[in-house]
N, C-alpha and C. Protein backbone atom coordinates (compact mmCIF):
# COMPACT_ATOMS: atom_id res chain seq x y z
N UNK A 1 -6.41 -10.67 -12.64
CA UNK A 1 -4.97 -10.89 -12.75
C UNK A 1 -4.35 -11.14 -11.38
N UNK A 2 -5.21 -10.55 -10.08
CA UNK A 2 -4.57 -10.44 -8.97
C UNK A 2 -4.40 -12.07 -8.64
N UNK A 3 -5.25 -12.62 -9.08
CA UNK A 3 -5.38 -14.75 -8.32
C UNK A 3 -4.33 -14.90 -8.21
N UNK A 4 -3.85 -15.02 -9.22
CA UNK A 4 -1.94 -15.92 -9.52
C UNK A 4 -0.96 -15.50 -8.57
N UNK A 5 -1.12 -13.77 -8.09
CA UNK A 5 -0.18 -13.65 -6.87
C UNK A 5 -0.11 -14.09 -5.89
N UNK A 6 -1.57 -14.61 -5.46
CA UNK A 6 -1.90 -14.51 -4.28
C UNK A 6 -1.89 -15.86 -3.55
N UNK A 7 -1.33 -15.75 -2.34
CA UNK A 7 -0.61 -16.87 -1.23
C UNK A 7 -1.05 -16.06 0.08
N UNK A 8 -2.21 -16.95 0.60
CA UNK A 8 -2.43 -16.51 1.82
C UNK A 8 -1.79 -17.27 3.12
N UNK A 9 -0.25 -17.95 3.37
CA UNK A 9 0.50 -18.60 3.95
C UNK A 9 1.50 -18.05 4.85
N UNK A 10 1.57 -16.86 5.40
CA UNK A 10 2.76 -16.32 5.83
C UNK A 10 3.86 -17.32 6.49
N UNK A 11 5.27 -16.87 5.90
CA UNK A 11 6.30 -18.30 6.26
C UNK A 11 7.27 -16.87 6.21
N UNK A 12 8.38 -17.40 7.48
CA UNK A 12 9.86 -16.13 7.13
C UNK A 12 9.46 -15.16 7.65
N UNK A 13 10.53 -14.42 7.48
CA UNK A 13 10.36 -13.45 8.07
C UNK A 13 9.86 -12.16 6.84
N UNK A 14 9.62 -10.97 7.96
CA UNK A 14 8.95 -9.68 6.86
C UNK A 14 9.60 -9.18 6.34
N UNK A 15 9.19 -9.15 5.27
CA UNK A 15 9.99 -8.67 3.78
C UNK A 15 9.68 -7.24 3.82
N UNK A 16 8.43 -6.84 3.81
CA UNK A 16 8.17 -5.77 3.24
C UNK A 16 6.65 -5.09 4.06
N UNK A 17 6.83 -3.61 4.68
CA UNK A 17 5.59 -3.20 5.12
C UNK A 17 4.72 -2.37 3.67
N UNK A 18 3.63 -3.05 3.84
CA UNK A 18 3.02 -1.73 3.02
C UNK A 18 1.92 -0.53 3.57
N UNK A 19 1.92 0.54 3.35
CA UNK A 19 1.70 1.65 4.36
C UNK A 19 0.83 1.97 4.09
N UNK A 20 -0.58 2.37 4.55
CA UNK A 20 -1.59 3.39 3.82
C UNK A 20 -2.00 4.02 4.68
N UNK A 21 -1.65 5.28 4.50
CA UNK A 21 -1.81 6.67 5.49
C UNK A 21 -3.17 7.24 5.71
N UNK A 22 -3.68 7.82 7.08
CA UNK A 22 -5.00 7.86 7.12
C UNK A 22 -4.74 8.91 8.30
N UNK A 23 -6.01 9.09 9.14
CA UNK A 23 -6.21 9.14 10.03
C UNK A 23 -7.10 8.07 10.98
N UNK A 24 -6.95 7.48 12.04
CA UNK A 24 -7.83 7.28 12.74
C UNK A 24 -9.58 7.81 13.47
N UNK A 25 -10.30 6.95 13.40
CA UNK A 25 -11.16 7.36 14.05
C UNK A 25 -12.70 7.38 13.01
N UNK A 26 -14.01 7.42 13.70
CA UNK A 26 -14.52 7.20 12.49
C UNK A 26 -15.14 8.61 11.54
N UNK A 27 -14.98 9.76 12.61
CA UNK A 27 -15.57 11.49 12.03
C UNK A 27 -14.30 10.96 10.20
N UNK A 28 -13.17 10.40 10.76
CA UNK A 28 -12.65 10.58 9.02
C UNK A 28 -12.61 9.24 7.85
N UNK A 29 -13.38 8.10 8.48
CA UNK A 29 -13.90 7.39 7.51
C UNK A 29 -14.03 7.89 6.25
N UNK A 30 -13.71 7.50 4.94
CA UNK A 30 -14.28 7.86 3.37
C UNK A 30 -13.74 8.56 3.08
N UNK A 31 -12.68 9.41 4.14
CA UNK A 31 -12.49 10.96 3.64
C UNK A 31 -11.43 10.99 2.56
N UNK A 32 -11.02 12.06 1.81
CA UNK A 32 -10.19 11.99 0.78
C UNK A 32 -8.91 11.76 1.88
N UNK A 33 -8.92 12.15 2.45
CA UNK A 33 -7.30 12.34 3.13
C UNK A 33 -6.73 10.55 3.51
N UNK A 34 -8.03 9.96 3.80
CA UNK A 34 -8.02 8.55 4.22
C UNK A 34 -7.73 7.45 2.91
N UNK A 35 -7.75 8.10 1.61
CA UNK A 35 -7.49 6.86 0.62
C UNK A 35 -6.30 5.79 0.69
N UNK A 36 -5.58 5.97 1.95
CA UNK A 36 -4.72 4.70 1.97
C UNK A 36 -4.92 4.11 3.07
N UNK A 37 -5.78 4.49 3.69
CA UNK A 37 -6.84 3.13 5.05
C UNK A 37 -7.22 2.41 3.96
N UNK A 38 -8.81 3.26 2.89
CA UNK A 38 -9.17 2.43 2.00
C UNK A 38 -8.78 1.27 1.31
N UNK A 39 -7.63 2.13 0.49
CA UNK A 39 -6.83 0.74 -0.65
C UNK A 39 -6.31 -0.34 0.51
N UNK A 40 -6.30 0.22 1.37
CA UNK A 40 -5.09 -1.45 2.28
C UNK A 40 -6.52 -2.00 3.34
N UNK A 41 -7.67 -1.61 2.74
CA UNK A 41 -8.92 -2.12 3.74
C UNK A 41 -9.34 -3.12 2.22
N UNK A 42 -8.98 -2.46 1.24
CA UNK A 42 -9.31 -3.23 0.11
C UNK A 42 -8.65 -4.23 0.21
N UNK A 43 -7.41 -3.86 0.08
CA UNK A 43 -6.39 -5.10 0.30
C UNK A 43 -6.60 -6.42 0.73
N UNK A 44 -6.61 -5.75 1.85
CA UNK A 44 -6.74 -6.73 3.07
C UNK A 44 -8.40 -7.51 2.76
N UNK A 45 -8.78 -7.34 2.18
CA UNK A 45 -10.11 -8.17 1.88
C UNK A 45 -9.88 -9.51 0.67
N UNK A 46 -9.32 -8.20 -0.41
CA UNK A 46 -8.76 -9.20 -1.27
C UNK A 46 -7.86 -9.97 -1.15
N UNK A 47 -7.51 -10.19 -0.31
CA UNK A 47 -5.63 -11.09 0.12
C UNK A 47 -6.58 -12.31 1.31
N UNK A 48 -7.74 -11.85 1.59
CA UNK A 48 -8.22 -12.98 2.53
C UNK A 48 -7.41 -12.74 3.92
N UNK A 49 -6.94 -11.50 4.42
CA UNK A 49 -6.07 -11.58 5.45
C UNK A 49 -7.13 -10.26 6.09
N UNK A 50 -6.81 -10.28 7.81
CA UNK A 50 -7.30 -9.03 8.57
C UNK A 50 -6.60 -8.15 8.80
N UNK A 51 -6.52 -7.12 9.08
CA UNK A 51 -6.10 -5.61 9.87
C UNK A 51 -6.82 -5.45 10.90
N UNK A 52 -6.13 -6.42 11.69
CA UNK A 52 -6.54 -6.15 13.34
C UNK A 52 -6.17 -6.18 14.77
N UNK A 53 -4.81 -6.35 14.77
CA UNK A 53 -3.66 -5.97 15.22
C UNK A 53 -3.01 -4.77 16.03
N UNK A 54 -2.74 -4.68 17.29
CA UNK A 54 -2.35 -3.37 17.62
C UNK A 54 -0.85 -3.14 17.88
N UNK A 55 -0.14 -2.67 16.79
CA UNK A 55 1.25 -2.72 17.37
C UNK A 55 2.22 -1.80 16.49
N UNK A 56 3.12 -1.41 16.96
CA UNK A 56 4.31 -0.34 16.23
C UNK A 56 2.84 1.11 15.84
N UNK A 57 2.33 1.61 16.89
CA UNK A 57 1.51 2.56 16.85
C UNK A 57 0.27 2.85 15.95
N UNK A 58 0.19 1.19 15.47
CA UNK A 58 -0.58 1.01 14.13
C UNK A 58 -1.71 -0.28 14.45
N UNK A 59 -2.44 -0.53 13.04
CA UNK A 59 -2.98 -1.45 13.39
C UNK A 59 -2.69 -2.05 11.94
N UNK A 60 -2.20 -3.99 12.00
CA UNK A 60 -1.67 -4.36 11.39
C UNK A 60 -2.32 -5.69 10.98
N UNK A 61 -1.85 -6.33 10.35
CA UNK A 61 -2.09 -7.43 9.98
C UNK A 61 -1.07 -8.24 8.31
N UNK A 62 -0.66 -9.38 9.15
CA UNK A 62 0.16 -9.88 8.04
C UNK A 62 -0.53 -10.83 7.12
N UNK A 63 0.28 -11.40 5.46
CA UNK A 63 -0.57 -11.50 4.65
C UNK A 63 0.91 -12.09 3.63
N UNK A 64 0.75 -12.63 2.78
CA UNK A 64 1.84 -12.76 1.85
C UNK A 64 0.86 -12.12 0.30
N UNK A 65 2.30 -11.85 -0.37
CA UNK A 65 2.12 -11.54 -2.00
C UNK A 65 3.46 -11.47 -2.88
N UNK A 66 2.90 -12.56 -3.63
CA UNK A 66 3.79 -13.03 -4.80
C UNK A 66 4.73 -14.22 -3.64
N UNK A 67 4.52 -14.27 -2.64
CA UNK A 67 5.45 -15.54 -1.91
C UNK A 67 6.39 -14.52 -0.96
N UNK A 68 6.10 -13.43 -1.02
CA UNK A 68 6.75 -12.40 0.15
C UNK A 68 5.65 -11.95 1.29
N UNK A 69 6.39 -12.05 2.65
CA UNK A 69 5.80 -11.81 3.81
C UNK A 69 5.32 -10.09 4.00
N UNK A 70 4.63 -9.96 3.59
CA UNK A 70 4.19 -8.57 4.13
C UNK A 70 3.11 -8.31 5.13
N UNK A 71 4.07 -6.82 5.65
CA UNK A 71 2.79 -6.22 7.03
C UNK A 71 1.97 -5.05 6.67
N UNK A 72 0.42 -5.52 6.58
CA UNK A 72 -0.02 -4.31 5.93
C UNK A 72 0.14 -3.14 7.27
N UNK A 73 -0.16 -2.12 7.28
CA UNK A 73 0.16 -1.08 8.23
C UNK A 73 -0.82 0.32 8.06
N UNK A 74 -1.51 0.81 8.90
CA UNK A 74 -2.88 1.46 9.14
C UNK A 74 -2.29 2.53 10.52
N UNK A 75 -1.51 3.18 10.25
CA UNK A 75 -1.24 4.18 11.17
C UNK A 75 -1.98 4.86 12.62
N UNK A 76 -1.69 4.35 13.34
CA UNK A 76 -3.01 5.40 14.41
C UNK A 76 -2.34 6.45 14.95
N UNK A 77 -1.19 7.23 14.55
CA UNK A 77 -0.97 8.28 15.06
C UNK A 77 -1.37 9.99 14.30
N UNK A 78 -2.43 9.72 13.73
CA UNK A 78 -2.75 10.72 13.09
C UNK A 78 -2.01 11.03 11.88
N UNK A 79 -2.57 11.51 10.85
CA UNK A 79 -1.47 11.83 9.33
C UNK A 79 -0.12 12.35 9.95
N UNK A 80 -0.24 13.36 10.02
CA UNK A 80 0.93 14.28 10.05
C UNK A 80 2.18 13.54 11.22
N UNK A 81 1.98 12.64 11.64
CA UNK A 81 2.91 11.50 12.93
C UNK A 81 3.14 10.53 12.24
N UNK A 82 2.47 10.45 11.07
CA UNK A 82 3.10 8.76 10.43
C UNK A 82 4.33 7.87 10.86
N UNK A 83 5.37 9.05 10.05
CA UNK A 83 6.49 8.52 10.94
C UNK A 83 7.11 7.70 11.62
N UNK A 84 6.40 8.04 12.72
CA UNK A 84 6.61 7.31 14.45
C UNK A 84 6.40 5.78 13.96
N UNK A 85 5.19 6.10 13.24
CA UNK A 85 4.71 3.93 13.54
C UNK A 85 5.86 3.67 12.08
N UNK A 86 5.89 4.20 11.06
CA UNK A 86 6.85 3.32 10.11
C UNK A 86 7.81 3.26 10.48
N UNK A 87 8.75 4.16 11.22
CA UNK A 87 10.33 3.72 11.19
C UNK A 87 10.25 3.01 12.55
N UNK A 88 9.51 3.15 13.17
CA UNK A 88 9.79 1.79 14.94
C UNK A 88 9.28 0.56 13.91
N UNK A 89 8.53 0.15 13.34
CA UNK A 89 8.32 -1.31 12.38
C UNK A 89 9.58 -1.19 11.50
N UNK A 90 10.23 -0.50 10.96
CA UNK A 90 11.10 -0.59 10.18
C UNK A 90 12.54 -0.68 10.88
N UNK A 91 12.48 -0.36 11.50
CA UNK A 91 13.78 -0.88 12.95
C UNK A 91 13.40 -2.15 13.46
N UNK A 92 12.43 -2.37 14.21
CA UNK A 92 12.20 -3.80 14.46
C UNK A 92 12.48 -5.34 13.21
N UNK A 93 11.80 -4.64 12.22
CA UNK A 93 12.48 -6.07 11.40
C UNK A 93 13.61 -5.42 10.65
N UNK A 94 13.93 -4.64 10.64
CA UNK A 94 15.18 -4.07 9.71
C UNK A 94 14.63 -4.29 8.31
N UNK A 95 14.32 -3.08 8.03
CA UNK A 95 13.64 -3.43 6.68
C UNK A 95 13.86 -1.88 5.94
N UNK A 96 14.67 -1.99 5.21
CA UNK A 96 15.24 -0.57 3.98
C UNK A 96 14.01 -0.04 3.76
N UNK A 97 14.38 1.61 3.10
CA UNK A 97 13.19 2.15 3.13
C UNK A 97 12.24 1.54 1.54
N UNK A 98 13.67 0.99 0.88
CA UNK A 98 13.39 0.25 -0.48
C UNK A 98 11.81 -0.68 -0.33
N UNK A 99 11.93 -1.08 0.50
CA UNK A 99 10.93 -2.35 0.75
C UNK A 99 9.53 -1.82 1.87
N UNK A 100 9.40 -0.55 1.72
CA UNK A 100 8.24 0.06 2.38
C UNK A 100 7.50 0.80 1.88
N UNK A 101 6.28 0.24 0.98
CA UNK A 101 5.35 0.50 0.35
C UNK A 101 4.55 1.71 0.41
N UNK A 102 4.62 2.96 0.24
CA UNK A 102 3.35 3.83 0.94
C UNK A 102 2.27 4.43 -0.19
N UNK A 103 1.20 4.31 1.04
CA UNK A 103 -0.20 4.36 -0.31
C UNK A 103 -0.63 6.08 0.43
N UNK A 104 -0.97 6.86 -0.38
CA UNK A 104 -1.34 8.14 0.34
C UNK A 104 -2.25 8.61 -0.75
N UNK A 105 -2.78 10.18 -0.30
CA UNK A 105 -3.71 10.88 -1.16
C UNK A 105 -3.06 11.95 -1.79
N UNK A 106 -3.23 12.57 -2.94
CA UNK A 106 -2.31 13.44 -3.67
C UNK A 106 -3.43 14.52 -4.93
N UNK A 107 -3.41 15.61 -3.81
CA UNK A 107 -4.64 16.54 -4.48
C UNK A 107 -4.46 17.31 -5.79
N UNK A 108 -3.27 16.69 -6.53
CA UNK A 108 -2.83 17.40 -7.85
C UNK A 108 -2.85 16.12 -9.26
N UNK A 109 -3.78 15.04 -8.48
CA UNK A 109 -4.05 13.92 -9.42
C UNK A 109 -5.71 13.88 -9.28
N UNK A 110 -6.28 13.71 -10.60
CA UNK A 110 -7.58 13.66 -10.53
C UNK A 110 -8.11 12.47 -10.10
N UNK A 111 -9.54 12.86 -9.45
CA UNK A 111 -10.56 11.46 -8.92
C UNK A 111 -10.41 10.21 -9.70
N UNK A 112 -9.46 8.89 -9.09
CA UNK A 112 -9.48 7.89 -10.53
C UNK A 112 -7.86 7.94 -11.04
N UNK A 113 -7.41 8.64 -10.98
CA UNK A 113 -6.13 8.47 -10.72
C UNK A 113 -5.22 7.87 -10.34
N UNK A 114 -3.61 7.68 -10.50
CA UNK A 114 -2.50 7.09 -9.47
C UNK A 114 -1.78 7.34 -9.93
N UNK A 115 -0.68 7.18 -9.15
CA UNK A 115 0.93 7.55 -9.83
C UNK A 115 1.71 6.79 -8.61
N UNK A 116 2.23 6.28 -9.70
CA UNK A 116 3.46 5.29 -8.69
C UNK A 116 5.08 5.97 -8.72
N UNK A 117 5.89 6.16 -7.89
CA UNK A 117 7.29 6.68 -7.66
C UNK A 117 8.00 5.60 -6.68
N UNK A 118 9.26 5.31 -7.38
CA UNK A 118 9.98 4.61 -7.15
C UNK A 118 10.88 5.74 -5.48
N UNK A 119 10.79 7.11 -5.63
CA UNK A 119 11.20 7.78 -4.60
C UNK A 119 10.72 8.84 -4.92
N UNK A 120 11.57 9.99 -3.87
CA UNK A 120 10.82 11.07 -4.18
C UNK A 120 10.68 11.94 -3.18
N UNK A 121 10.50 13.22 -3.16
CA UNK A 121 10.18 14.24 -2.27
C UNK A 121 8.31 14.12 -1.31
N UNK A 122 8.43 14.63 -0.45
CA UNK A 122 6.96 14.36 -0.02
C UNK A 122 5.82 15.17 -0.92
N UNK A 123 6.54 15.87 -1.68
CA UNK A 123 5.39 16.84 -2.43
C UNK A 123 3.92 17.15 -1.85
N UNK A 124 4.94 17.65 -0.31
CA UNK A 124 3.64 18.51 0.05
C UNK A 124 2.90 17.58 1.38
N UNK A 125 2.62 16.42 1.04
CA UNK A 125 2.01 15.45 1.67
C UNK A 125 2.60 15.23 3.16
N UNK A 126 1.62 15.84 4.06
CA UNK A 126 2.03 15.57 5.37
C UNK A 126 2.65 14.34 5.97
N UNK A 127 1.65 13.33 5.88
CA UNK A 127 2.55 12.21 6.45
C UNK A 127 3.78 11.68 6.13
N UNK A 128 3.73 11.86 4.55
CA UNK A 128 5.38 11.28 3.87
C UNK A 128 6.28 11.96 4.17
N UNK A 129 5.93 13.64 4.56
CA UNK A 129 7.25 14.38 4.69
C UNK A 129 7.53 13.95 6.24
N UNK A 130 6.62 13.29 7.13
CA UNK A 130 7.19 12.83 8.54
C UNK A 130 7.78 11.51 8.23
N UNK A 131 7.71 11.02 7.33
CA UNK A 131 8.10 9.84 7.12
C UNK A 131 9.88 9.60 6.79
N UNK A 132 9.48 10.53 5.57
CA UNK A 132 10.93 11.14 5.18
C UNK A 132 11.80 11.81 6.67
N UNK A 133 11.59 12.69 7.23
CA UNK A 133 11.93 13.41 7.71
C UNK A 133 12.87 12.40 9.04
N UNK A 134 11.73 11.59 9.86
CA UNK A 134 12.51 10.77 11.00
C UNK A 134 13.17 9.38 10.27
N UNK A 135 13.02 9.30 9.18
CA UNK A 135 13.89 8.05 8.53
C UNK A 135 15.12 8.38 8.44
N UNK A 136 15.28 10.00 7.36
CA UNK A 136 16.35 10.74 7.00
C UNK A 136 16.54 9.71 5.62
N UNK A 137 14.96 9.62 4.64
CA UNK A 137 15.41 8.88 3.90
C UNK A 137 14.50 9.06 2.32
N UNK A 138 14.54 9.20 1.55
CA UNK A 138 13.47 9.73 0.26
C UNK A 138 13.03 8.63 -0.36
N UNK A 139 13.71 7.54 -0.43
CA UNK A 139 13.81 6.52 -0.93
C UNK A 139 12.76 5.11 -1.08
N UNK A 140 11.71 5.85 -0.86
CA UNK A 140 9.98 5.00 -0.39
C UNK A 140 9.92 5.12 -1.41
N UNK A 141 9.18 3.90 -2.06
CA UNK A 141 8.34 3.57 -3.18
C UNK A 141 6.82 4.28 -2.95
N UNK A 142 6.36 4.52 -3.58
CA UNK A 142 5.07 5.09 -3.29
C UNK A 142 3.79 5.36 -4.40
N UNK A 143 2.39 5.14 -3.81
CA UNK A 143 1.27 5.11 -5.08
C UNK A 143 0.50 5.94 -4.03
N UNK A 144 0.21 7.42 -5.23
CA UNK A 144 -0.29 8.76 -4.61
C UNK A 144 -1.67 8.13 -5.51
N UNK A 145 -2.51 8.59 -4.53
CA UNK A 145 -4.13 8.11 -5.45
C UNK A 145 -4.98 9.58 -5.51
N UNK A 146 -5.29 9.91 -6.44
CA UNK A 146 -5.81 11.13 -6.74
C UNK A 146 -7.13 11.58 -5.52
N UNK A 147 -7.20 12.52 -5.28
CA UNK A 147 -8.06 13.06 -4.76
C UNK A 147 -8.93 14.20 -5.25
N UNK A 148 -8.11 15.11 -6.46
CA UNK A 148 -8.98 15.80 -6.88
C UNK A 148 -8.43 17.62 -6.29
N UNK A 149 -8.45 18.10 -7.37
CA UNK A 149 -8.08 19.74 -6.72
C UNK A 149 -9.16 20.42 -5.82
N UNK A 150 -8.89 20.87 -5.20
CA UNK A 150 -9.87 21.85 -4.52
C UNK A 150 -10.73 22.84 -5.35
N UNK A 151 -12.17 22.67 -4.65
CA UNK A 151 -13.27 22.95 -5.92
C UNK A 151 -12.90 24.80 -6.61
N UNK A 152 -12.33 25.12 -5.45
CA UNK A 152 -11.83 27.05 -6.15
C UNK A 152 -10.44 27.00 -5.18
N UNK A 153 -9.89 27.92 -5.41
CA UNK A 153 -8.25 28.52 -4.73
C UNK A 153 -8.70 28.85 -3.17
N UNK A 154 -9.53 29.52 -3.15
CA UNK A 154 -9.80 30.19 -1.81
C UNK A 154 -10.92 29.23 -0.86
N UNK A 155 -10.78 28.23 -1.89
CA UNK A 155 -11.74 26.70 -0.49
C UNK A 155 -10.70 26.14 0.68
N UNK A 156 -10.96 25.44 1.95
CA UNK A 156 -9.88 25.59 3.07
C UNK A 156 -9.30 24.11 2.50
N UNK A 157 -8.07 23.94 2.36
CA UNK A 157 -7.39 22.90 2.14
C UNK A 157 -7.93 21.74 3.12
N UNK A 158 -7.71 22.04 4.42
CA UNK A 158 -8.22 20.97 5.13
C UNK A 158 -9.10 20.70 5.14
N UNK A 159 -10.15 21.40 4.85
CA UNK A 159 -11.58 21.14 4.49
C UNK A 159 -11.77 19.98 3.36
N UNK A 160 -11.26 20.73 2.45
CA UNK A 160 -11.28 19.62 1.15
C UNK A 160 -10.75 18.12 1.59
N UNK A 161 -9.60 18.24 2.40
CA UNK A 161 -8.76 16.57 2.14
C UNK A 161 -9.53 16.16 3.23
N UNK A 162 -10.26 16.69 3.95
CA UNK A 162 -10.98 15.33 5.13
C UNK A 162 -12.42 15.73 5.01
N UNK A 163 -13.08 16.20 3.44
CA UNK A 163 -14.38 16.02 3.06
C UNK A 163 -14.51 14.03 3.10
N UNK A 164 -15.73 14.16 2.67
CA UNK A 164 -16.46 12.70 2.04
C UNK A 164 -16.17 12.56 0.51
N UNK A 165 -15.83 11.49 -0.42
CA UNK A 165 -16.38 11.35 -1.55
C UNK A 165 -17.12 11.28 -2.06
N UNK A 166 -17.78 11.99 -3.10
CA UNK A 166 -19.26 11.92 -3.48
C UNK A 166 -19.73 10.92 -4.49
N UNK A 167 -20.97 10.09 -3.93
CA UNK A 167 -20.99 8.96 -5.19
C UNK A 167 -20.90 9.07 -6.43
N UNK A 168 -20.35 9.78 -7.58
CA UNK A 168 -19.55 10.15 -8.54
C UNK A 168 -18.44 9.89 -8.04
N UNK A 169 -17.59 10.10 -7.42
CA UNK A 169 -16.28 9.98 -7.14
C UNK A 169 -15.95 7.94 -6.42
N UNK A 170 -16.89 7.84 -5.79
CA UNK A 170 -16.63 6.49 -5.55
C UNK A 170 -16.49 5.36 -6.77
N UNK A 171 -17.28 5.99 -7.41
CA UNK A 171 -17.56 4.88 -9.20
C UNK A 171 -16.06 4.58 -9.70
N UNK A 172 -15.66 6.06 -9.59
CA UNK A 172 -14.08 6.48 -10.03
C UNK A 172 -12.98 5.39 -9.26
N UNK A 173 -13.55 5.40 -8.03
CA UNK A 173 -12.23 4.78 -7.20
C UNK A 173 -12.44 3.21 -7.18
N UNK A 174 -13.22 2.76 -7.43
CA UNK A 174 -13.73 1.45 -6.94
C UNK A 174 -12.70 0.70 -7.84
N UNK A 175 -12.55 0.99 -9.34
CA UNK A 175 -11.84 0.10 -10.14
C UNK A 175 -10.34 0.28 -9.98
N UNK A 176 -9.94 1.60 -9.30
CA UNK A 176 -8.94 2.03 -9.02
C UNK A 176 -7.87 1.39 -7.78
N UNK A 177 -8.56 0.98 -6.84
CA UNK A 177 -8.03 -0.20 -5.86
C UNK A 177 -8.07 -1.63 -6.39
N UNK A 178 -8.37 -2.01 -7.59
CA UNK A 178 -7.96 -2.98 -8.07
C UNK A 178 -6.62 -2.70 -8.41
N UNK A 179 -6.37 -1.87 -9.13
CA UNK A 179 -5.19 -1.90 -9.65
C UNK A 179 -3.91 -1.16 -8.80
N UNK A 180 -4.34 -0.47 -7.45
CA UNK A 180 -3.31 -0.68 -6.72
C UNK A 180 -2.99 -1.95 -5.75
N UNK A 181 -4.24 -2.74 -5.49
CA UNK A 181 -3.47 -3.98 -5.44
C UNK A 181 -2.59 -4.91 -6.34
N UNK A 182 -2.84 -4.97 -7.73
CA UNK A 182 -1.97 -5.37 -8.87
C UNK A 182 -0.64 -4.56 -8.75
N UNK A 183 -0.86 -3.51 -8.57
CA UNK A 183 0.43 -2.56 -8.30
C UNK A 183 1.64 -3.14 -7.42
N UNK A 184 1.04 -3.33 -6.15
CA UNK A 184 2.00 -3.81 -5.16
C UNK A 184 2.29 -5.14 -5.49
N UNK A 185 1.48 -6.05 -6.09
CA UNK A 185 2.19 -7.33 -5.90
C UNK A 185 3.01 -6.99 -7.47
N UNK A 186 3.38 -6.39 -8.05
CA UNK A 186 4.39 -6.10 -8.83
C UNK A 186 5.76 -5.64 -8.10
N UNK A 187 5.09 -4.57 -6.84
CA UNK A 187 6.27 -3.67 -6.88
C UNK A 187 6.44 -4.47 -5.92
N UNK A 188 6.08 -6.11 -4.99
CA UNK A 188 7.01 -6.27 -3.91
C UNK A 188 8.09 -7.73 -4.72
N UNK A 189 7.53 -7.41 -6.19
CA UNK A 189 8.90 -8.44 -7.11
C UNK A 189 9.66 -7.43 -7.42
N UNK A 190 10.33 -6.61 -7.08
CA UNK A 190 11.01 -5.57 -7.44
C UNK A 190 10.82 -5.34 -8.69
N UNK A 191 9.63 -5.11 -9.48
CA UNK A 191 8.98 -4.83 -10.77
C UNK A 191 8.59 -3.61 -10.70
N UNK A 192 9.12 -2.79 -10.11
CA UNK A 192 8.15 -1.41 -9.75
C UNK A 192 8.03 -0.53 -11.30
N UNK A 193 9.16 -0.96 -12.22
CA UNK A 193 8.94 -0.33 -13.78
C UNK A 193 7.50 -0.78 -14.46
N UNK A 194 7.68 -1.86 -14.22
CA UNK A 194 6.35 -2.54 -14.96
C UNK A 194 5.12 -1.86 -14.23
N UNK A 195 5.03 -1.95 -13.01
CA UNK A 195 3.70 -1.39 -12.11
C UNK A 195 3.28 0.20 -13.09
N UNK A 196 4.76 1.14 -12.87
CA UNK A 196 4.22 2.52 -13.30
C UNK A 196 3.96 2.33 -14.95
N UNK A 197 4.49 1.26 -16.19
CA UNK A 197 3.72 1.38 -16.76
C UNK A 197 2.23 0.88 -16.62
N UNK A 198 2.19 -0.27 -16.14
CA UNK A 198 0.25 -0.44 -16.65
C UNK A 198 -0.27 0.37 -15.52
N UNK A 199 0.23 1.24 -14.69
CA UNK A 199 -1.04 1.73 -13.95
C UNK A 199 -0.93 2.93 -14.19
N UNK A 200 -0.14 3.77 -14.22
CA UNK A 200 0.45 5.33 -13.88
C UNK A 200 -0.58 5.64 -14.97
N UNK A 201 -1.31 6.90 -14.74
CA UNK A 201 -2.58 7.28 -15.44
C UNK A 201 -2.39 8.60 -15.15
């Protein structure tokens, strides 16, 4: 379904960043905490465009979808700093928080999972609540991709979100970044109703 969106031409100016929160570096490659490097490494494959770019504290690369200019965006200031690199890109082109995509991990949705929010509280999630916090703004669209609860109560949280996925769990995700790329090129037609029905699981 994704073909028909897709325009690899950038023209105009940027419409819209889309965000996928990570950490840098390679000790957190794969890790659960990293599923929005992933989906926007997916992305960026499927769109025929790179992420390779060093700029607004990130590493970037532009790309169109649905005929809108977007900057994908790969944070290098560590999760919990997000922040910093979205709102200096979001000051530079002036771009509402309406039109800033964020892809993150969300340990109260199972492996295989997503949930799309039109806004919303950070529920918990480090980087969004820095996000929220230096914007002074709730108002991010956003697709939380499951990660999975922690295997008992008394396992170390951080432990869990910057483990590896286990090949069981990759099977899960693989079909799952299809459809957050279908996702976004919905939600950058301001379709974001339609996105949370066919994907929200």
């Amino acid at each position: 379904m994704f073909s028909k969106f897709r325009n690899n031409a950038p023209t105009g100016k940027i419409e819209y960043l889309i965000v996928g929160l990570g950490n840098p570096g390679k000790e957190y490659e794969n890790t659960r905490h990293n599923c929005g490097f992933i989906a926007l490494d997916y992305m960026a494959e499927k769109l025929g465009c790179k992420i390779n770019k060093i700029k607004f504290k990130s590493t970037i690369g532009e790309c169109t979808i649905n005929f809108h200019r977007c900057l994908l965006m790969k944070p290098s200031t560590f999760m919990n700093l997000s922040g910093q690199a979205v709102v200096e890109a979001m000051n530079f082109y002036k771009i509402p928080p309406q039109n800033v995509i964020v892809i993150f991990d969300d340990i109260s949705l199972d492996v295989g999972k997503m949930r799309i929010r039109r806004k919303g509280s950070d529920g918990g999630q480090k980087g969004m609540q820095n996000i929220i916090y230096l914007s002074g703004s709730q108002d991010f669209p956003r697709i939380k991709v499951g990660i999975g609860k922690k295997p008992h109560p008394d396992y170390d949280l951080k432990k869990w979100v910057l483990s590896k996925f286990s090949s069981s769990d990759q099977k899960l995700i693989a079909p799952l970044l299809d459809n957050i790329v279908d996702a976004v090129s919905y939600m950058v037609d301001s379709d974001i109703d339609k996105a949370m029905n066919l994907y929200n699981c």
